[in-house]
Protein backbone atom coordinates (compact mmCIF):
# COMPACT_ATOMS: atom_id res chain seq x y z
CA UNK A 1 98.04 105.36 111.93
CA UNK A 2 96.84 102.32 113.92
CA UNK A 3 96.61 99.18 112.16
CA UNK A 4 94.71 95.86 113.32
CA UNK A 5 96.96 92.73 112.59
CA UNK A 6 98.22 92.02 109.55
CA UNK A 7 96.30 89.90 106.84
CA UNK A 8 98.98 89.25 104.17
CA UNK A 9 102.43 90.39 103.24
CA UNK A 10 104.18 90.77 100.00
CA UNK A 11 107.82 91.99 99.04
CA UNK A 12 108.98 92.77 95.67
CA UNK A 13 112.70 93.57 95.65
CA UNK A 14 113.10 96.60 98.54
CA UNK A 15 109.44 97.20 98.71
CA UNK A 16 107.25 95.10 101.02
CA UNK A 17 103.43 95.79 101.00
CA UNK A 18 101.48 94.80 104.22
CA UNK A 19 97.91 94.36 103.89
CA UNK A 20 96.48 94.76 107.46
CA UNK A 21 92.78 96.39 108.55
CA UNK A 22 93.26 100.34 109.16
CA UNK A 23 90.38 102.66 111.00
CA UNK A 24 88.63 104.48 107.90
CA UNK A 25 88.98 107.95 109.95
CA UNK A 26 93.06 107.78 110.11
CA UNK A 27 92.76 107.57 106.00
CA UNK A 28 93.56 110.74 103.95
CA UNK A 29 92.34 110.78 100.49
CA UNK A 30 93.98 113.38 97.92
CA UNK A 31 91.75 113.23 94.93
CA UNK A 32 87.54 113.85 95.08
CA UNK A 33 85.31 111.49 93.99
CA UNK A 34 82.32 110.87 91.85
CA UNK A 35 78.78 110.64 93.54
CA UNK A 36 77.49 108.14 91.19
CA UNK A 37 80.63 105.41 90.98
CA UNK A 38 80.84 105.96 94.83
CA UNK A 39 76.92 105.08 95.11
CA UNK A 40 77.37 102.00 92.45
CA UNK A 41 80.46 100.47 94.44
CA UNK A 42 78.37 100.62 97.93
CA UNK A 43 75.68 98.60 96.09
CA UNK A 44 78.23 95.94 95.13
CA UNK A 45 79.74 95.41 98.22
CA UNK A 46 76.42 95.55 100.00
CA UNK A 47 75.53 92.83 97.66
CA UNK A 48 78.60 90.44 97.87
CA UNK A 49 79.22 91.18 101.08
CA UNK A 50 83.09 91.59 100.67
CA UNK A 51 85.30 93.92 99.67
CA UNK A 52 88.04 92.15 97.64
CA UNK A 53 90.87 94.65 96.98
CA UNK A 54 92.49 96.58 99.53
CA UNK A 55 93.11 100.38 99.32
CA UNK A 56 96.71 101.65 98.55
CA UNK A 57 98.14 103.65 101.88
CA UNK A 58 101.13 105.72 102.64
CA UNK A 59 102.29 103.45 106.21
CA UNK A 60 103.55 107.11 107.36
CA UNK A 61 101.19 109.56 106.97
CA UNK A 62 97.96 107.64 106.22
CA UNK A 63 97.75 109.57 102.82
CA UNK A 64 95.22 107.16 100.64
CA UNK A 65 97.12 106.88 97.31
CA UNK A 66 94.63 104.02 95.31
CA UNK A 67 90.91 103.52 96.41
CA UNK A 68 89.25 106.49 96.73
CA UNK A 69 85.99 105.19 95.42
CA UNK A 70 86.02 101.73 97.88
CA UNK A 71 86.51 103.98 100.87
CA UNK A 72 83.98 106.34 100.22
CA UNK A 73 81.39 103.91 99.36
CA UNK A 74 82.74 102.09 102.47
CA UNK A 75 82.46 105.07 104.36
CA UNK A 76 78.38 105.58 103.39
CA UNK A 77 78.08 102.17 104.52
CA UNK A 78 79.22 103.10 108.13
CA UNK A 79 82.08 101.49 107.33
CA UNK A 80 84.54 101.48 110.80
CA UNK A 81 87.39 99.38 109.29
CA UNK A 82 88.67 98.85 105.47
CA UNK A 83 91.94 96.68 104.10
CA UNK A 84 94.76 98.59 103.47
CA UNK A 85 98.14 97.84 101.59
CA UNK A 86 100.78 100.02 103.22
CA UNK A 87 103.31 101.01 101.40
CA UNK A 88 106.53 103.28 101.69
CA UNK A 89 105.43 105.95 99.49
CA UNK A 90 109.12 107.24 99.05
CA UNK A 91 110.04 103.96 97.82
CA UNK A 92 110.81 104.51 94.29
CA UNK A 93 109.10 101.37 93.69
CA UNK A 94 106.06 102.78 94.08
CA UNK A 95 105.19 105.49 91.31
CA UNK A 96 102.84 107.75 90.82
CA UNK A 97 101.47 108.87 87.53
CA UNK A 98 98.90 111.54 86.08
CA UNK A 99 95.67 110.30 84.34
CA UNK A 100 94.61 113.81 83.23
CA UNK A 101 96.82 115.84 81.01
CA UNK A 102 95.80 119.14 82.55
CA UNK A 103 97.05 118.01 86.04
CA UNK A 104 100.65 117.43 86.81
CA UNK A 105 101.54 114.88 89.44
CA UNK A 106 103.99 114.29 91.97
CA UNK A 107 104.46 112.52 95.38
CA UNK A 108 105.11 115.73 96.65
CA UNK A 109 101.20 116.95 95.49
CA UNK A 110 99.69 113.91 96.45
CA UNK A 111 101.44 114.34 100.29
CA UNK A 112 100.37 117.58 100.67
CA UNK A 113 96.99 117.44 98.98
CA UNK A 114 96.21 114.68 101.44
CA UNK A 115 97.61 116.74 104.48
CA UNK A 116 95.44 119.68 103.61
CA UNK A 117 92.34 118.43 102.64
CA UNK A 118 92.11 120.21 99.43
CA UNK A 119 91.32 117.15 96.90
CA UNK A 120 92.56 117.20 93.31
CA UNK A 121 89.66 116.31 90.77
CA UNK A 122 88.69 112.71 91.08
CA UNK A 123 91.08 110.35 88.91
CA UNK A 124 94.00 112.53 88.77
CA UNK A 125 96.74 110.13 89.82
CA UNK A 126 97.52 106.42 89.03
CA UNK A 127 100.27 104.66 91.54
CA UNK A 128 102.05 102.19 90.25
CA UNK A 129 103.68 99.03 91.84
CA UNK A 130 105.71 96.49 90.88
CA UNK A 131 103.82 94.10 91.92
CA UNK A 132 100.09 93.40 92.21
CA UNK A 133 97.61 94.25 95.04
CA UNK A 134 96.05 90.96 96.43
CA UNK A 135 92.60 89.93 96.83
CA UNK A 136 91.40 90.06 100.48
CA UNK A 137 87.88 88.88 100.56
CA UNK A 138 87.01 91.01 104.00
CA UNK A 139 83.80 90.42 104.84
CA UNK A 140 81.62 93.65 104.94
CA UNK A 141 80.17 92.55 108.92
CA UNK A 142 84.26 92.79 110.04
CA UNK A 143 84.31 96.30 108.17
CA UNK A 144 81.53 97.42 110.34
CA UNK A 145 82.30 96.46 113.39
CA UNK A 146 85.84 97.21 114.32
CA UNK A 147 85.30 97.42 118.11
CA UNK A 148 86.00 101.70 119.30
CA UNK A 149 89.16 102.81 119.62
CA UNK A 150 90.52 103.84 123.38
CA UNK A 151 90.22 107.42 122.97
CA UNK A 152 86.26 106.77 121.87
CA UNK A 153 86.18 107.90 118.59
C-alpha cells in the first residue's frame, strides 16, 4: 500500500499510529455498508468541505478495520485520496470486538474477509485502541485530486 507523506504520528506504549493520505483503491473494507448513512456522510463532507477523522488501516495488507461509511461516501464523491491511521493490526494493542451478537469476531475474519471481498453485514466489528484517533481536517479538494499514480490507475 502506497502512502503520501505522513500528516501526524502518535505512539501509545508499543503501538505507533501514522496518519498519512492512502489511494482509496489500495483500501480493503471487510464489513458492507448502509446506502442511506453512506449517502448522509457524503452530504456532510460535501458541505464542510473536510473530512475530520481518518479511517483505521491495517499498514500491511491495506485491510480497512474503522471507516467504512467515510470511505464509501468518499468514494461516491470521486474521492482519489482519504486519511488513514495505520496501524499494526497484530499489535495486541489494537482489538477488535463484535457489535452484533450473532456474528463472532476475530482478526483472523476481519483479514480474510477483507482479502476476499466477501463483506460481513455492516457494523459487525468495533476496533479498539488505546489511544484516540486524531482529527485531521483534510480538505475535501486534496481528497480529490491526488495526482495518478505511475502505473495510471
Amino acid at each position: 500500500m502506497r502512502a503520501t507523506p505522513l500528516i501526524r504520528s502518535l505512539t501509545s506504549g508499543d503501538l505507533s499510529v501514522d496518519v498519512s493520505l492512502v489511494p482509496v483503491s489500495t483500501l480493503r473494507p471487510h464489513e458492507m455498508t448502509i446506502p442511506a448513512r453512506r449517502r448522509r456522510l457524503g452530504r456532510e463532507i460535501l458541505e464542510d468541505g473536510v473530512l475530520r477523522v481518518p479511517v483505521l488501516v491495517d499498514r500491511q495488507t491495506g485491510a480497512l478495520l474503522d471507516g467504512h461509511h467515510r470511505l464509501a461516501a468518499l468514494r461516491s464523491l470521486g474521492a482519489r485520496a482519504v486519511p488513514a491511521a495505520l496501524v499494526n493490526y497484530s499489535s495486541p494493542e489494537v482489538e477488535v470486538r463484535p457489535r452484533r451478537l450473532d456474528v463472532p469476531v476475530s482478526k483472523g475474519l476481519v483479514r480474510v474477509t477483507a482479502a476476499s471481498g466477501r463483506l460481513l453485514p455492516p457494523k459487525t466489528t468495533r476496533h479498539v485502541l488505546p489511544i484516540d484517533l486524531p482529527e485531521v481536517d483534510v480538505p475535501l479538494r486534496d481528497l480529490l485530486s491526488l495526482p495518478r499514480e505511475r502505473d495510471g490507475t
